[in-house]
C-alpha atoms as a PDB file:
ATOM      1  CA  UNK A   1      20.834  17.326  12.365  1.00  0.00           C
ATOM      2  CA  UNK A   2      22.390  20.189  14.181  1.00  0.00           C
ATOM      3  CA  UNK A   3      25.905  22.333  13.098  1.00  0.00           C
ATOM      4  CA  UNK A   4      28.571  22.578  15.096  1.00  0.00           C
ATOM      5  CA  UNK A   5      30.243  26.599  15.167  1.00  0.00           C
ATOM      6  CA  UNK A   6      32.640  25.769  12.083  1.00  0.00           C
ATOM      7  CA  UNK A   7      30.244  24.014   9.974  1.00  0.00           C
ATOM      8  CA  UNK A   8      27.838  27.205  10.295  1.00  0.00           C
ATOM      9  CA  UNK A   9      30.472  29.360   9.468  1.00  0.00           C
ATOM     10  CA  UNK A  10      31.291  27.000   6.147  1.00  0.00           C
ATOM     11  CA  UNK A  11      27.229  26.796   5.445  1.00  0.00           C
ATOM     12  CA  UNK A  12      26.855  30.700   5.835  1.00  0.00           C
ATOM     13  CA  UNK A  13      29.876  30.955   3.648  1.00  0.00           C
ATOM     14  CA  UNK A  14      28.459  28.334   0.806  1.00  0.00           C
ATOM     15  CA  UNK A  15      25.212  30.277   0.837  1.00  0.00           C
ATOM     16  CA  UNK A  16      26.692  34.139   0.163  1.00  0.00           C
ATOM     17  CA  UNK A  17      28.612  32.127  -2.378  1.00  0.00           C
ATOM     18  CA  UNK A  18      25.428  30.893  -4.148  1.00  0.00           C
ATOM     19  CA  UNK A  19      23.625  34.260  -3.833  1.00  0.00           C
ATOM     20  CA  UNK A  20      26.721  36.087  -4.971  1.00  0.00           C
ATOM     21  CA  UNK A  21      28.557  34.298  -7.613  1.00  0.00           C
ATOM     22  CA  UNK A  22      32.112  35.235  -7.964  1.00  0.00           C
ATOM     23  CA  UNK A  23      35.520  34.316  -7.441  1.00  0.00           C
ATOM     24  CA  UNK A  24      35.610  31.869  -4.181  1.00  0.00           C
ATOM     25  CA  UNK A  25      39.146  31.114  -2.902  1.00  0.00           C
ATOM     26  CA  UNK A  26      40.925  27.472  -2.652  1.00  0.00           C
ATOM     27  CA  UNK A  27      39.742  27.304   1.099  1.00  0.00           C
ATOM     28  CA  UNK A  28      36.107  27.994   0.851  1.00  0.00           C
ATOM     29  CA  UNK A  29      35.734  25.404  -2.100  1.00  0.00           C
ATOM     30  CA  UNK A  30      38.017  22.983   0.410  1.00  0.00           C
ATOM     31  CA  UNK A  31      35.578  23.457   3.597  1.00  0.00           C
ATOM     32  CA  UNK A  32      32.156  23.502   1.427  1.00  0.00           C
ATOM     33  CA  UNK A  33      33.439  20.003   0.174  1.00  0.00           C
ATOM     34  CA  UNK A  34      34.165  18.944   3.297  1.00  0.00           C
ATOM     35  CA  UNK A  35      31.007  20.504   4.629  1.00  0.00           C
ATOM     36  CA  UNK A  36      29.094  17.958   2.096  1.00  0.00           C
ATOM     37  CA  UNK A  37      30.727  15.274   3.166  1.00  0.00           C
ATOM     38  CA  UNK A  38      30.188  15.654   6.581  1.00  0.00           C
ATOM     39  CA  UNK A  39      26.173  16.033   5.560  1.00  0.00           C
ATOM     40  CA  UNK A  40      26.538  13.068   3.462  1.00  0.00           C
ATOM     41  CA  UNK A  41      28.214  11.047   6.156  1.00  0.00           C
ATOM     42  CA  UNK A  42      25.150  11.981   8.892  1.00  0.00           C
ATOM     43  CA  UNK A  43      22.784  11.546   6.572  1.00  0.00           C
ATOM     44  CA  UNK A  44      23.955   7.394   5.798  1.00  0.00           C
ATOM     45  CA  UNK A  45      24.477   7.500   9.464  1.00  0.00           C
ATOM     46  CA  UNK A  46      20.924   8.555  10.286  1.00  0.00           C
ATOM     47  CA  UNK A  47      19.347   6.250   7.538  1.00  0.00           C
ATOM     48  CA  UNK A  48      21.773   2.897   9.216  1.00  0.00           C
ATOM     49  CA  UNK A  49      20.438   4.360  12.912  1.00  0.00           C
ATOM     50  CA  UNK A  50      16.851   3.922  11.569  1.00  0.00           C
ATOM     51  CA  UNK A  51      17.141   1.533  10.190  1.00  0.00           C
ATOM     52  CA  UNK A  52      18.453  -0.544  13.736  1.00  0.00           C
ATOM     53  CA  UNK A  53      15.890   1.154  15.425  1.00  0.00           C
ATOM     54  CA  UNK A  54      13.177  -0.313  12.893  1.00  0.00           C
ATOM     55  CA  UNK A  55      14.754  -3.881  13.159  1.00  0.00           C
ATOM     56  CA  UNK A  56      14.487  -3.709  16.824  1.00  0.00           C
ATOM     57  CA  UNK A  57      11.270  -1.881  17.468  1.00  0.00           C
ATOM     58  CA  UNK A  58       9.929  -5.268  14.888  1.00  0.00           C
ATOM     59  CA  UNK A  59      12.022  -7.962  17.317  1.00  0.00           C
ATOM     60  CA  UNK A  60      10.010  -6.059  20.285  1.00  0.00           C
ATOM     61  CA  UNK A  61       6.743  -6.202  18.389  1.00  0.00           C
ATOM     62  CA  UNK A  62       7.128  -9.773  18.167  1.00  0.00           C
ATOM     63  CA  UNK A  63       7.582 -10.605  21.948  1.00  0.00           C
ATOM     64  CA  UNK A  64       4.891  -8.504  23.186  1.00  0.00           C
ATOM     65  CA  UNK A  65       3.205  -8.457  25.757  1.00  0.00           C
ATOM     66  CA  UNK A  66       6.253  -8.887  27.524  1.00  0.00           C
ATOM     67  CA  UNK A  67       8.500  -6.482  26.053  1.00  0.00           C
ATOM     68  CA  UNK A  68       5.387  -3.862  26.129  1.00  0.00           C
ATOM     69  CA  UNK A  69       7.544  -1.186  28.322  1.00  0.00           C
ATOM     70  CA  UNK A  70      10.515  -1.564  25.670  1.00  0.00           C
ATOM     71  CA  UNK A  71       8.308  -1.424  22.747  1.00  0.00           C
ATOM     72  CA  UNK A  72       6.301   1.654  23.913  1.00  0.00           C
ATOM     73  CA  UNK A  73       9.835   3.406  24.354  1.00  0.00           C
ATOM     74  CA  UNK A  74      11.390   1.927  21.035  1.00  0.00           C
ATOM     75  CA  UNK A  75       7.929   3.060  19.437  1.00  0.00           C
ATOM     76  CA  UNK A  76       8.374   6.475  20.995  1.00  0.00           C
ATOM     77  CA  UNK A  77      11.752   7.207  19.224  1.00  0.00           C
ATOM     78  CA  UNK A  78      10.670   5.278  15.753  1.00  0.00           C
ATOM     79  CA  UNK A  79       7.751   7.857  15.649  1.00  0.00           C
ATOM     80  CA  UNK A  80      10.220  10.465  16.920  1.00  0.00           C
ATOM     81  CA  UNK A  81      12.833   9.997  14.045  1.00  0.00           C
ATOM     82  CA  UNK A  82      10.188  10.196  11.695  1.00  0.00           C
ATOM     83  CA  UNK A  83       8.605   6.522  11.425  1.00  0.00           C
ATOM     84  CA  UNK A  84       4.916   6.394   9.684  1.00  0.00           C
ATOM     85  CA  UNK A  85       3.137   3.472  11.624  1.00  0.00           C
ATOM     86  CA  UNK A  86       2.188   0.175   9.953  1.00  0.00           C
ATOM     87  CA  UNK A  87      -0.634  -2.094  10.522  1.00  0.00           C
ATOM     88  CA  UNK A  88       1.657  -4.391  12.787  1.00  0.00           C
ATOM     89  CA  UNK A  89       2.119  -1.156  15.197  1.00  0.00           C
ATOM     90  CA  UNK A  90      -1.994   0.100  15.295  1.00  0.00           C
ATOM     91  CA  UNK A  91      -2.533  -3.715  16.035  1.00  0.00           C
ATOM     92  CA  UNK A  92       0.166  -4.049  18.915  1.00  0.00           C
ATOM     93  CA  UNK A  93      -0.693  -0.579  20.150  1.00  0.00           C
ATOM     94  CA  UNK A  94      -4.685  -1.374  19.779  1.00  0.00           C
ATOM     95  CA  UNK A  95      -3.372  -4.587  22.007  1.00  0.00           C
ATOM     96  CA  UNK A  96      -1.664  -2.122  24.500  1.00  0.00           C
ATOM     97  CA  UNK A  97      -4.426   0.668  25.274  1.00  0.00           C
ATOM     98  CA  UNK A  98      -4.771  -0.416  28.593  1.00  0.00           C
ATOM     99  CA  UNK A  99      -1.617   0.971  29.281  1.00  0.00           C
ATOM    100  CA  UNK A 100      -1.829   5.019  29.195  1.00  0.00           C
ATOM    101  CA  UNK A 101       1.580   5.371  27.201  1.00  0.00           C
ATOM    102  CA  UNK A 102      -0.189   2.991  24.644  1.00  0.00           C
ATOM    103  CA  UNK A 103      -3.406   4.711  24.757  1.00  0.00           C
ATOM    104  CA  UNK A 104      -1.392   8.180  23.760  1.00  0.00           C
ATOM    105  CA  UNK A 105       0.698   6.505  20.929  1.00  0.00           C
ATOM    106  CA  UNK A 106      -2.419   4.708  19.961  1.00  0.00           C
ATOM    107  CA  UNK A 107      -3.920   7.962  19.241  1.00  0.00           C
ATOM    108  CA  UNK A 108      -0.582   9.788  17.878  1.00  0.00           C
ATOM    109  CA  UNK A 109      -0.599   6.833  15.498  1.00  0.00           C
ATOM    110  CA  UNK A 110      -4.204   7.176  14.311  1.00  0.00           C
ATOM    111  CA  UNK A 111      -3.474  10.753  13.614  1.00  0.00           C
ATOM    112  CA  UNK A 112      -0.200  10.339  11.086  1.00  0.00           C
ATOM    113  CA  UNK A 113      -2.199   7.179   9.888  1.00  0.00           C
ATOM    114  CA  UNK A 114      -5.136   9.316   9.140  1.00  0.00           C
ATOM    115  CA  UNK A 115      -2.768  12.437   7.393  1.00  0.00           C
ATOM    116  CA  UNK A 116      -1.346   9.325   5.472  1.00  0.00           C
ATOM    117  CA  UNK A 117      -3.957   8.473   3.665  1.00  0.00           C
ATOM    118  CA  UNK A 118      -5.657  12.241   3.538  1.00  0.00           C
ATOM    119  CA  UNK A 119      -2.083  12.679   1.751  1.00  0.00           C
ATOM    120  CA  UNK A 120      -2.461   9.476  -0.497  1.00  0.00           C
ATOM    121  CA  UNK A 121      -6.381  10.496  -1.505  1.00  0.00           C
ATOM    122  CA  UNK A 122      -5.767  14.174  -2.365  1.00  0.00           C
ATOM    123  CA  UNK A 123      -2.559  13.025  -4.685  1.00  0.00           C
ATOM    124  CA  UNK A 124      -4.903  10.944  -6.341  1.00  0.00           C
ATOM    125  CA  UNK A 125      -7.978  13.316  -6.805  1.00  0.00           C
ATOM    126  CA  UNK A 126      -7.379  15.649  -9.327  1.00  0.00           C
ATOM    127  CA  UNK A 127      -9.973  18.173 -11.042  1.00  0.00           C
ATOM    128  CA  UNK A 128     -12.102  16.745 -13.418  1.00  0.00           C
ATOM    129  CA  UNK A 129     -11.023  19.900 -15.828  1.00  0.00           C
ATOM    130  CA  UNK A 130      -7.421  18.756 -15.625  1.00  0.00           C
ATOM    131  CA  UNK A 131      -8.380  14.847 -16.590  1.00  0.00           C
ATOM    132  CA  UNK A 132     -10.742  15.814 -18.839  1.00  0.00           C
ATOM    133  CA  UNK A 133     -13.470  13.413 -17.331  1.00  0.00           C
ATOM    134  CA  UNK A 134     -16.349  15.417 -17.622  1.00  0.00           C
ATOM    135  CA  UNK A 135     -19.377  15.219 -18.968  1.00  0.00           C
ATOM    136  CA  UNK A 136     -18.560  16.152 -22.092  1.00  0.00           C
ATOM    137  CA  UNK A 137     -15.207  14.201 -22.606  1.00  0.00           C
ATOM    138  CA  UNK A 138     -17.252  10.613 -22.390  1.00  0.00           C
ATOM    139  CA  UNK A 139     -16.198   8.356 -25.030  1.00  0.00           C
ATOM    140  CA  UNK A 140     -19.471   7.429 -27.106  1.00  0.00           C
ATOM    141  CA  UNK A 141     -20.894   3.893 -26.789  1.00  0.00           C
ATOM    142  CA  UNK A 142     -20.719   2.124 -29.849  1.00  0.00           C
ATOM    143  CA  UNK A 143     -24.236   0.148 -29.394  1.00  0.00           C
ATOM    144  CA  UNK A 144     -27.907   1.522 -29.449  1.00  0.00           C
ATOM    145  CA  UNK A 145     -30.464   0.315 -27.650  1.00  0.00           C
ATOM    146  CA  UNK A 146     -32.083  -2.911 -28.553  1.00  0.00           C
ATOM    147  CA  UNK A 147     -28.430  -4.404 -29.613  1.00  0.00           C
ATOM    148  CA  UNK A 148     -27.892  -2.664 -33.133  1.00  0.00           C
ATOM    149  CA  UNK A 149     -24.786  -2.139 -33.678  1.00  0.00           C
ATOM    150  CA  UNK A 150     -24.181   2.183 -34.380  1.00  0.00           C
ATOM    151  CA  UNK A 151     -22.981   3.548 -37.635  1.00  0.00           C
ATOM    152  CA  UNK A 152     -19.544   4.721 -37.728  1.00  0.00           C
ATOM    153  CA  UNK A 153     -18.736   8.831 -37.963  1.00  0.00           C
ATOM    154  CA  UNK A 154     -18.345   8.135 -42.055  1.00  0.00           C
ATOM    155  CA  UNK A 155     -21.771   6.835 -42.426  1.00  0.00           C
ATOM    156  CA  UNK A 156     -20.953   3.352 -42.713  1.00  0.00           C
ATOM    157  CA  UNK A 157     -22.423   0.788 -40.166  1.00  0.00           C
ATOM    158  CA  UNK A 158     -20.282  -0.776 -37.417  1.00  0.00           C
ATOM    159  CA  UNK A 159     -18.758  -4.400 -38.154  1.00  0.00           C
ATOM    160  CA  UNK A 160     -21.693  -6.561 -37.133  1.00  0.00           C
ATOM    161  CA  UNK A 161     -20.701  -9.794 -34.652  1.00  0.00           C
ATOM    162  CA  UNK A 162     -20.214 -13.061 -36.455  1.00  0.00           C
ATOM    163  CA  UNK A 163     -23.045 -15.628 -36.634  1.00  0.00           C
ATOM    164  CA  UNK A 164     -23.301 -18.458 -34.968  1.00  0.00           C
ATOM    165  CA  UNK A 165     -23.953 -21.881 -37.103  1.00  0.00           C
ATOM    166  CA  UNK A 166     -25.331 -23.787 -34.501  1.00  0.00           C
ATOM    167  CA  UNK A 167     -27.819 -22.328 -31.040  1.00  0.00           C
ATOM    168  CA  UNK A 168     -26.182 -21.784 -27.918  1.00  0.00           C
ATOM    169  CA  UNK A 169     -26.820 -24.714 -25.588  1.00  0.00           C
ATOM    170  CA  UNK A 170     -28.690 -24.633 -22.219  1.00  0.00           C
ATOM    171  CA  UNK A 171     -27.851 -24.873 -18.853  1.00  0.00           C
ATOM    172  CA  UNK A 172     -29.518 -28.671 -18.891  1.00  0.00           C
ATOM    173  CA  UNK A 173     -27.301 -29.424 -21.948  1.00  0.00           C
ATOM    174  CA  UNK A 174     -24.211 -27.882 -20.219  1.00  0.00           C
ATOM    175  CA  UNK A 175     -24.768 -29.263 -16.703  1.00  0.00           C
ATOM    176  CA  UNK A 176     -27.198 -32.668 -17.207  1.00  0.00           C
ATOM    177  CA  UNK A 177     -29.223 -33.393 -13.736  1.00  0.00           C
ATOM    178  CA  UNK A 178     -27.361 -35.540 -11.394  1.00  0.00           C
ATOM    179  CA  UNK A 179     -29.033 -39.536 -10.804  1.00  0.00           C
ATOM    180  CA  UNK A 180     -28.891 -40.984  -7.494  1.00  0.00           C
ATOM    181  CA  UNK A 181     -26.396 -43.728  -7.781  1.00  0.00           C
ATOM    182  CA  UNK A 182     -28.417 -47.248  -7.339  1.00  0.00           C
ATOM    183  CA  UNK A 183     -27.241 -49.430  -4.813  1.00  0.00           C
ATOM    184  CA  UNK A 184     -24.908 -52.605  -6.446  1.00  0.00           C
ATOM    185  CA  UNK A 185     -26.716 -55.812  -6.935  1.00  0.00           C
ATOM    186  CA  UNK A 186     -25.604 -58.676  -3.753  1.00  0.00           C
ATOM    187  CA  UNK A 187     -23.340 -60.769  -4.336  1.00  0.00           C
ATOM    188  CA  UNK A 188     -24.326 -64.745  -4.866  1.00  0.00           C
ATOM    189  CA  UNK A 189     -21.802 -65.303  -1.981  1.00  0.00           C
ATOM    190  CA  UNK A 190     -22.649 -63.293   0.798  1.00  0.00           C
ATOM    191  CA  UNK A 191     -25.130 -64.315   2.659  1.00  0.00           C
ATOM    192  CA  UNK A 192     -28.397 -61.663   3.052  1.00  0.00           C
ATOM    193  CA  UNK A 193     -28.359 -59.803   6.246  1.00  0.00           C
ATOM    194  CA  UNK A 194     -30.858 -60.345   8.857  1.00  0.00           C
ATOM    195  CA  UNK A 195     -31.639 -58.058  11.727  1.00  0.00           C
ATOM    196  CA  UNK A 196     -31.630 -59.161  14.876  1.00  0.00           C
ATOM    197  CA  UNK A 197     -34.586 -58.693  17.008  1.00  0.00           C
ATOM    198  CA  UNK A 198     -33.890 -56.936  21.026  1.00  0.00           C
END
């Protein structure tokens, strides 16, 4: 976004006013309001302009190859106005590296694609001393070995599993063998089938 002469003036003028609070007259308040409006207004109009340029960079996608020169521009501009690559774009550009322009976004691409998820991973690590998942944090397992069930911290033991009244069936029980079927018995009225000799 750039400022025009007057709209620096108005910004350098908001700012002192921050730094320096005191009495600011009817005309700065009136050109710092319409300062933010004017920011507000470029700012929807940026978001609508990105979001034509994403709807048609997609239509392109979707007739390549033959819009490949249109795309590679369109693609150009997307990454230009800030646009973070999805897998549609690494597979039409993967499509495209025969083409040097390609072969250069291709690798752009792969780069933002890579910070991405670099980005993604380290918001997601965090120290084991901050989540308290170290060694000593472990919850304790409420079995001992050999299936005993442990005592509880008051000394009393742990709520033993209910007993079964009857065994727990097998797998031959579960799932009986399958039989062959057996062919049907013939008929009385068909005649028996005789093969004939070549």
């Amino acid at each position: 976004m750039a400022f025009g002469t007057e709209e620096l003036r108005v910004l350098r003028r908001a700012l002192a006013l921050a730094l320096d609070p005191g009495p600011a007259s009817a005309q700065d308040l009136q050109d710092c309001l319409r300062l933010a409006e004017s920011v507000d207004e470029a700012t929807r109009e940026g978001a609508r302009l990105r979001t034509f340029l994403l709807a048609d960079l997609a239509r392109y996608r979707a007739a390549l190859p033959g819009t490949a020169a249109g795309y590679l521009t369109l693609m150009e501009e997307a990454l230009g106005a800030g646009h973070r690559p999805v897998p549609d774009d690494m597979a039409a550009l993967r499509a495209l590296r025969g083409n040097p322009v390609a072969a250069a976004l291709l690798d752009r691409c792969e780069a933002l694609v890579e910070q991405d998820v670099r980005t993604r991973l380290a918001r997601r690590s965090v120290p084991a001393s901050r989540t308290g998942s170290g060694a000593g944090s472990r919850t304790r397992l409420t079995a001992l070995p050999g299936g005993k069930p442990a005592e509880r911290p008051d000394g009393r033991p742990a709520q033993e599993p209910p007993r079964r009244d009857r065994p727990i069936p097998t797998p031959g029980e579960v799932f009986p063998p399958r039989r062959k079927p057996t062919a049907p018995p013939p008929s009385p009225d068909t005649p028996p089938r005789q093969l004939a000799a070549v």
